[in-house]
Protein backbone atom coordinates (compact mmCIF):
# COMPACT_ATOMS: atom_id res chain seq x y z
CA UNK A 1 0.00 0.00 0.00
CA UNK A 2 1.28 3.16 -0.83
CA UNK A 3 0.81 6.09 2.25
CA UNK A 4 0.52 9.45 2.02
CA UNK A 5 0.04 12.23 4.80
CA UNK A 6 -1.95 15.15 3.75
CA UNK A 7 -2.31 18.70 5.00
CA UNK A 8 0.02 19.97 2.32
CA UNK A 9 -0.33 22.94 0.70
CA UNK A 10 -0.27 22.06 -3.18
CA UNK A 11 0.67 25.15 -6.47
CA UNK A 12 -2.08 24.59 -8.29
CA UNK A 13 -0.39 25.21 -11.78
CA UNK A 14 2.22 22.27 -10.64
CA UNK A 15 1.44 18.52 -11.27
CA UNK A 16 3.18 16.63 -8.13
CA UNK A 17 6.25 15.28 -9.14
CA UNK A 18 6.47 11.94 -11.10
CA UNK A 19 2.77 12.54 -11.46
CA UNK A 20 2.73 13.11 -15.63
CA UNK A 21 3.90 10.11 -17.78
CA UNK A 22 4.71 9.88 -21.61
CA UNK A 23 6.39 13.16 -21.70
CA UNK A 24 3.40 15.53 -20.30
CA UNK A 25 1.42 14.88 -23.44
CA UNK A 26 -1.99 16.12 -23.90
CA UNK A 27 -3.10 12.66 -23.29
CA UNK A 28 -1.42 12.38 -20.02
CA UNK A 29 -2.80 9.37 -18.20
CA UNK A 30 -2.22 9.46 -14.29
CA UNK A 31 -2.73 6.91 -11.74
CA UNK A 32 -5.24 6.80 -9.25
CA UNK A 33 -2.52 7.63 -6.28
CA UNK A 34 -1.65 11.08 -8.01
CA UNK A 35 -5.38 11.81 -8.82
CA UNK A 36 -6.60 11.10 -5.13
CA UNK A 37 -3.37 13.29 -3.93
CA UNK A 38 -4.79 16.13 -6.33
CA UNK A 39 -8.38 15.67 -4.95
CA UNK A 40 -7.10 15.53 -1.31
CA UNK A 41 -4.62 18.47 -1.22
CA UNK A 42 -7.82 20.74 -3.72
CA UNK A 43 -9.85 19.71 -0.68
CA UNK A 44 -7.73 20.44 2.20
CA UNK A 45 -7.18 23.72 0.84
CA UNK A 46 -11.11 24.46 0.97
CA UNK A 47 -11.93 22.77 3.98
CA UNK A 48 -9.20 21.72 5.98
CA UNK A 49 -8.03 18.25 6.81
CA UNK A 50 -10.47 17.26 9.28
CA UNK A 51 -13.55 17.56 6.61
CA UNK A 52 -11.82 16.35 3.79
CA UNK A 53 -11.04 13.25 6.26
CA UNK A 54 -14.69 12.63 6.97
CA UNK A 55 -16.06 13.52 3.66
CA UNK A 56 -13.98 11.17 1.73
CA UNK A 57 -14.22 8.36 4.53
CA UNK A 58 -17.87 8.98 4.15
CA UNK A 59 -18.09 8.70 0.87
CA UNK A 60 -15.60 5.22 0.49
CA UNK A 61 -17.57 3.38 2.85
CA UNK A 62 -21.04 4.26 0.79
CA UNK A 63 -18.86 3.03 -2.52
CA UNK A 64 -17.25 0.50 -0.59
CA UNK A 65 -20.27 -1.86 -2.23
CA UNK A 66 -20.02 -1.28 -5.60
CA UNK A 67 -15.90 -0.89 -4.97
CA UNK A 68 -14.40 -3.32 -2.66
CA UNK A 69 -11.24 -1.97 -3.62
CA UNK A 70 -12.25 0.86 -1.75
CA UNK A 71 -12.25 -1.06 1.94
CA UNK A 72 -8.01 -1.11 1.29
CA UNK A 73 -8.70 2.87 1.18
CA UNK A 74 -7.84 3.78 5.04
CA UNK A 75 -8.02 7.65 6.66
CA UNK A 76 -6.66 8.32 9.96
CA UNK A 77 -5.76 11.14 12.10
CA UNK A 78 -1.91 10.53 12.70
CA UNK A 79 -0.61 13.10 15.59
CA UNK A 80 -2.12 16.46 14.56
CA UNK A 81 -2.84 15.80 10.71
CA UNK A 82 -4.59 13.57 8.68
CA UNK A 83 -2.91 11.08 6.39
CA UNK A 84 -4.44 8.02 4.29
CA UNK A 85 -3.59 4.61 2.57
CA UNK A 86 -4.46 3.68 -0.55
CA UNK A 87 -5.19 0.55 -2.08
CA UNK A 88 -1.65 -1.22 -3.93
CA UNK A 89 -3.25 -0.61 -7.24
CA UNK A 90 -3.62 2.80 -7.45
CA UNK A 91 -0.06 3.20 -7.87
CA UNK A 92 -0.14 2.23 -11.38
CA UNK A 93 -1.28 4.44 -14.38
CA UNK A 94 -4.37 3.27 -15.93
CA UNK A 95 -6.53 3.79 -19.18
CA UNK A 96 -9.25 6.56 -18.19
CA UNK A 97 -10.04 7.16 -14.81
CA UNK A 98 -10.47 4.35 -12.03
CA UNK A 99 -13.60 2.75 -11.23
CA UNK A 100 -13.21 2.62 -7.36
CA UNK A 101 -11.60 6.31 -7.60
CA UNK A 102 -14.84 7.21 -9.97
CA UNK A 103 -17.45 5.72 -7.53
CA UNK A 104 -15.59 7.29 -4.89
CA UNK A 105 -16.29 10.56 -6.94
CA UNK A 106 -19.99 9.90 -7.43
CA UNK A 107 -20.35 9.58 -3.71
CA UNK A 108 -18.82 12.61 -2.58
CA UNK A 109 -20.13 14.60 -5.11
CA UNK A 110 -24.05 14.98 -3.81
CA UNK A 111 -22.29 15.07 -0.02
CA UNK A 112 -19.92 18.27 -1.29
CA UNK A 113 -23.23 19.79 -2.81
CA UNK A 114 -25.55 19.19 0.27
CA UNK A 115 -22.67 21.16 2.34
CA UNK A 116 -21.29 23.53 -0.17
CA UNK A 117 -23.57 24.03 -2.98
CA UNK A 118 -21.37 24.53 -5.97
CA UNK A 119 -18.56 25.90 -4.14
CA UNK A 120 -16.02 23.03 -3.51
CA UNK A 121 -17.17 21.82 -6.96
CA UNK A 122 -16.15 24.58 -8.99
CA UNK A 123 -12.96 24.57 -6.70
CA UNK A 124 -12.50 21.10 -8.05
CA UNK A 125 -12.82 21.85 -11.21
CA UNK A 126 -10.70 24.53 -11.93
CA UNK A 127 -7.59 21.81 -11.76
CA UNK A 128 -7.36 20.13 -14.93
CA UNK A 129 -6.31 16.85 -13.32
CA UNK A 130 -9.48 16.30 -12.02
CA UNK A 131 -11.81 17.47 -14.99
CA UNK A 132 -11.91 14.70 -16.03
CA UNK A 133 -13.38 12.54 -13.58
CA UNK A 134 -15.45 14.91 -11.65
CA UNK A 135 -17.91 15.07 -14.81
CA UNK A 136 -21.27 13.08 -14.03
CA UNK A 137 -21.34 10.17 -15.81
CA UNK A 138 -24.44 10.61 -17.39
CA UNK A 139 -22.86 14.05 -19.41
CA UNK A 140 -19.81 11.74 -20.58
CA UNK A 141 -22.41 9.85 -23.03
């Protein structure tokens, strides 16, 4: 399992490093460890590492169903900060975006909304990255 420890501050412009693959190409694929990094560190800017903690735990364990992958997904308070786990096979670039990391997406989404309204949405938004996968489904038809 690859762990991570959140609460850092992240340039927005700036991919993390070894996150782009095949050159930086327009096509750039990433894997699901650097996109939930992205998603954590856009969050923790918003609202802070104890939210983003229990929104995303929140939203795993109602994917956790559909995603069993999701279950290796762990979120903990170590010390002062938060930090997570991800699942082993999130470290590896993939083709499109993730199902687990998608689902996890589709959960949070309505739970960022109920709380936010569009705010932390069009936060999310504005980082490329993340584009991507933080389109509803239904509009990628």
């Amino acid at each position: 399992m690859l762990n991570f420890s959140g609460g850092r501050n992240v340039d927005k412009g700036r991919v993390p490093e070894g996150a782009r693959q095949n050159g930086g190409a327009a096509a750039t694929q990433f894997s699901a460890a650097v996109l939930f990094t992205i998603l954590w560190e856009a969050l923790t800017d918003v609202l802070g590492t104890a939210a983003t903690a229990t929104l995303l735990r929140r939203a795993a364990r109602r994917a956790a169903p559909r995603c069993p992958e999701l279950a290796e997904l762990a979120i903990a308070r170590e010390s002062l900060e938060y930090g997570y786990t991800l699942p082993a096979a999130w470290k590896d670039p993939a083709e499109g975006t993730p199902p687990a990391l998608r689902a996890l997406v589709t959960e949070l989404r309505p739970i960022l909304i109920e709380l936010t309204g569009q705010v932390v949405m069009r936060h999310l938004e504005q980082l490329p990255e993340l584009r991507e996968f933080l389109t509803p489904q239904e509009k990628e038809r």
